[in-house]
Protein backbone atom coordinates (compact mmCIF):
# COMPACT_ATOMS: atom_id res chain seq x y z
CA UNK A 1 0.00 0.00 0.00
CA UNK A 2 1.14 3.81 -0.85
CA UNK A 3 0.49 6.15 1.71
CA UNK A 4 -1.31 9.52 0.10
CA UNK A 5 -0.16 12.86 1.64
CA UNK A 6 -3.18 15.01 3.57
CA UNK A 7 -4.31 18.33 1.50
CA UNK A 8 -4.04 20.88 4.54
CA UNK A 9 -7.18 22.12 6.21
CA UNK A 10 -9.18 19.08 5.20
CA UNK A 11 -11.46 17.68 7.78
CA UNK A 12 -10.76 14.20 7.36
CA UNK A 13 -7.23 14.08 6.46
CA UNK A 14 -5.76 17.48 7.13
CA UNK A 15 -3.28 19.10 9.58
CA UNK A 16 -5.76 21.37 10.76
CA UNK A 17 -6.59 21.01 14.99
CA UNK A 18 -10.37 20.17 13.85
CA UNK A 19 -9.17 17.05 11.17
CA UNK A 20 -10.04 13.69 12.17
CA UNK A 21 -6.71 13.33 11.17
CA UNK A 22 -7.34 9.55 9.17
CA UNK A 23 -4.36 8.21 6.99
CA UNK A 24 -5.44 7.17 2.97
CA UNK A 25 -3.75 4.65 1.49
CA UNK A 26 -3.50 3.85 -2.38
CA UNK A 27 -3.61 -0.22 -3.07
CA UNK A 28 -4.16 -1.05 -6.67
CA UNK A 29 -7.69 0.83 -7.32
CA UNK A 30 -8.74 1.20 -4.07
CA UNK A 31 -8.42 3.55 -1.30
CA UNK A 32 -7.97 2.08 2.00
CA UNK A 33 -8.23 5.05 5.34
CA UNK A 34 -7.69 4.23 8.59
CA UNK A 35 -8.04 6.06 11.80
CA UNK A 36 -9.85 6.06 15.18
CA UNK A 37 -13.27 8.72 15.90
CA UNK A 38 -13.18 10.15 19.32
CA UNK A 39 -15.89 12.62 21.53
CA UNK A 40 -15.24 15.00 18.77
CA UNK A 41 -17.23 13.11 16.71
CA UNK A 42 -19.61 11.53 19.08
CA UNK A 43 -22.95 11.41 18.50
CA UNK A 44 -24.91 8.66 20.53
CA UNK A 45 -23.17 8.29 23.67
CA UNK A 46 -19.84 6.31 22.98
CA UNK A 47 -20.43 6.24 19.24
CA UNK A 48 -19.72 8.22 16.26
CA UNK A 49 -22.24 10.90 14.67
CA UNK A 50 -23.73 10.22 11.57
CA UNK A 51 -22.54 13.04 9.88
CA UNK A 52 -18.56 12.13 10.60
CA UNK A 53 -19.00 8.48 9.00
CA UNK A 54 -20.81 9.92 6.06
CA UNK A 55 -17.99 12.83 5.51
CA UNK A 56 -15.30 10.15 5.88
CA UNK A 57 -16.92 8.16 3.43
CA UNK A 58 -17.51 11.01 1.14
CA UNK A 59 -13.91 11.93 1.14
CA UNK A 60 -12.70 8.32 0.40
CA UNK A 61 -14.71 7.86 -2.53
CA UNK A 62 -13.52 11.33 -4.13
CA UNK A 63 -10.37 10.52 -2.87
CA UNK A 64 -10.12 7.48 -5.06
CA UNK A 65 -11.24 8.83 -8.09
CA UNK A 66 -8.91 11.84 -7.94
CA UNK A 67 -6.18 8.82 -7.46
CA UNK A 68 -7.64 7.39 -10.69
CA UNK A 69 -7.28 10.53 -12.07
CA UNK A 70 -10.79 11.79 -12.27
CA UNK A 71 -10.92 15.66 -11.19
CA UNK A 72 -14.71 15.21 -9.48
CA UNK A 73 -17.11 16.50 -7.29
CA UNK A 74 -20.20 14.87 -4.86
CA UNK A 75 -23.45 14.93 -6.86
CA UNK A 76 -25.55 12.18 -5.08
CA UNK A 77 -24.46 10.23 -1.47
CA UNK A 78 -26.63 7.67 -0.10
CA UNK A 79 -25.82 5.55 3.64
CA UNK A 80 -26.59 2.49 5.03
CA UNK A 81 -25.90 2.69 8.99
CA UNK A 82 -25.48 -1.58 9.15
CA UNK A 83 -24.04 -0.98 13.03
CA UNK A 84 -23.64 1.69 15.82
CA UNK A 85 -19.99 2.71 15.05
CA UNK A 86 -18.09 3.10 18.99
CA UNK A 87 -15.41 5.59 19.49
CA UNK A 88 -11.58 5.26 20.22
CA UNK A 89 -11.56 2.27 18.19
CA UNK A 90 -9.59 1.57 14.63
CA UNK A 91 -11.67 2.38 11.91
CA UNK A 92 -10.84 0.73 8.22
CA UNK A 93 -12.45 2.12 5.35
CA UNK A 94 -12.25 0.13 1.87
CA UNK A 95 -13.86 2.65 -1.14
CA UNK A 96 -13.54 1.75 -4.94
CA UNK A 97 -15.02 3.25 -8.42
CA UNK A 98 -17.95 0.93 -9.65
CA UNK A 99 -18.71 2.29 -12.98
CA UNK A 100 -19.07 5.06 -14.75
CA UNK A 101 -21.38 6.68 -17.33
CA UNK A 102 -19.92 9.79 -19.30
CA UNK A 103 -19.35 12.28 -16.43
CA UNK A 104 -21.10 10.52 -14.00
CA UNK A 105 -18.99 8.19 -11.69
CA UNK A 106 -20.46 5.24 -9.01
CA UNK A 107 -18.43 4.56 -6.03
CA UNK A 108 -19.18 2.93 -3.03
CA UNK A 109 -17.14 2.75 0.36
CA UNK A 110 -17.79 0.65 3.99
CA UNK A 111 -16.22 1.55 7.65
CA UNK A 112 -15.06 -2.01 8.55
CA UNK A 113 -14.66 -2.32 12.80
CA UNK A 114 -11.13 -4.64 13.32
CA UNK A 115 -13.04 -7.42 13.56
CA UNK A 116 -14.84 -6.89 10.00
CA UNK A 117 -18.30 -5.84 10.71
CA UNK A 118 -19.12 -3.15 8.63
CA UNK A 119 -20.95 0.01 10.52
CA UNK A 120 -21.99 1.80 7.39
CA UNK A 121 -22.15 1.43 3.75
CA UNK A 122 -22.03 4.27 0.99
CA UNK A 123 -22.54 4.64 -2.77
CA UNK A 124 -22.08 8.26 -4.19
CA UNK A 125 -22.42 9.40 -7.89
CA UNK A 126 -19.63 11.92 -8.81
CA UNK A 127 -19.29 14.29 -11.19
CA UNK A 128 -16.22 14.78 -13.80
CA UNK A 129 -15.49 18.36 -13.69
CA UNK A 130 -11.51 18.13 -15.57
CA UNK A 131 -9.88 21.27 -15.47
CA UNK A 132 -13.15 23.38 -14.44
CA UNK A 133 -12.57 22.06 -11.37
CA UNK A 134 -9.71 24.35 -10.51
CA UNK A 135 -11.25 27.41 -12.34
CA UNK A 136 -14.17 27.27 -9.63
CA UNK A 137 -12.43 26.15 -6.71
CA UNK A 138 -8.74 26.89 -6.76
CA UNK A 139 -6.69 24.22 -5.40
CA UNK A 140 -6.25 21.76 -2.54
CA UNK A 141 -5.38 24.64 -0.23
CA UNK A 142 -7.78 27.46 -1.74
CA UNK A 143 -5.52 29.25 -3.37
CA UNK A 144 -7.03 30.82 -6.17
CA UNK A 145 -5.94 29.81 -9.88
């Protein structure tokens, strides 16, 4: 596995003091992240919110396809919470391209517990921007063009 640098202030990978600070990792055409959720992210006592597992999910899936070389953005997420996810515990997320139609691209992802019950599956349709992508949004660290 290759281990994929952080892009600064982002909130599942970055250096910033509000990151959940998770490590990607390139193997073949998947993305594998690991990391561990703590109170930050709790929502139900003891477990993680929601709304963390679905933005570490939505990361790894664009994360892969920008590996794959596909400049995208989010168009459509959808999650299936399989299991109450606990805190302070390693997290392994597995996220992969499923097809693609034109400019449309499937993914899906899972957060795997170290025993491999999966807590939450996603799908997400994405959105081939190419080089628009940095003529709207600047680069990894918001620097205009």
């Amino acid at each position: 596995m290759e281990r994929l640098p952080e892009h600064g202030p982002c909130l599942v990978c970055g250096t910033s003091p509000n990151s959940f600070g998770f490590v990607f990792y390139k193997e073949g055409d998947r993305i594998i992240v690991e990391g561990t959720l703590t109170r930050a992210q709790q929502g139900p006592p003891g477990h993680a919110h929601g709304g963390s597992l679905a933005a570490i999910l939505d990361e790894a899936m664009g994360r892969g396809l920008w590996e794959l070389g596909h400049k995208v953005v989010a168009a459509h997420l959808e999650f299936d919470y399989r299991h109450p996810t606990p805190l302070n515990v390693p997290l392994r997320v597995i996220a992969e391209k499923d097809h693609q139609r034109k400019k449309s691209i499937h993914c899906r992802a899972r957060i795997e517990l170290a025993d491999g019950t999966v807590t939450v599956e996603g799908r997400g349709v994405f959105v081939e921007m190419g080089d628009q992508f940095f003529e709207k949004f600047g680069d990894f660290w918001g620097k205009p063009q």
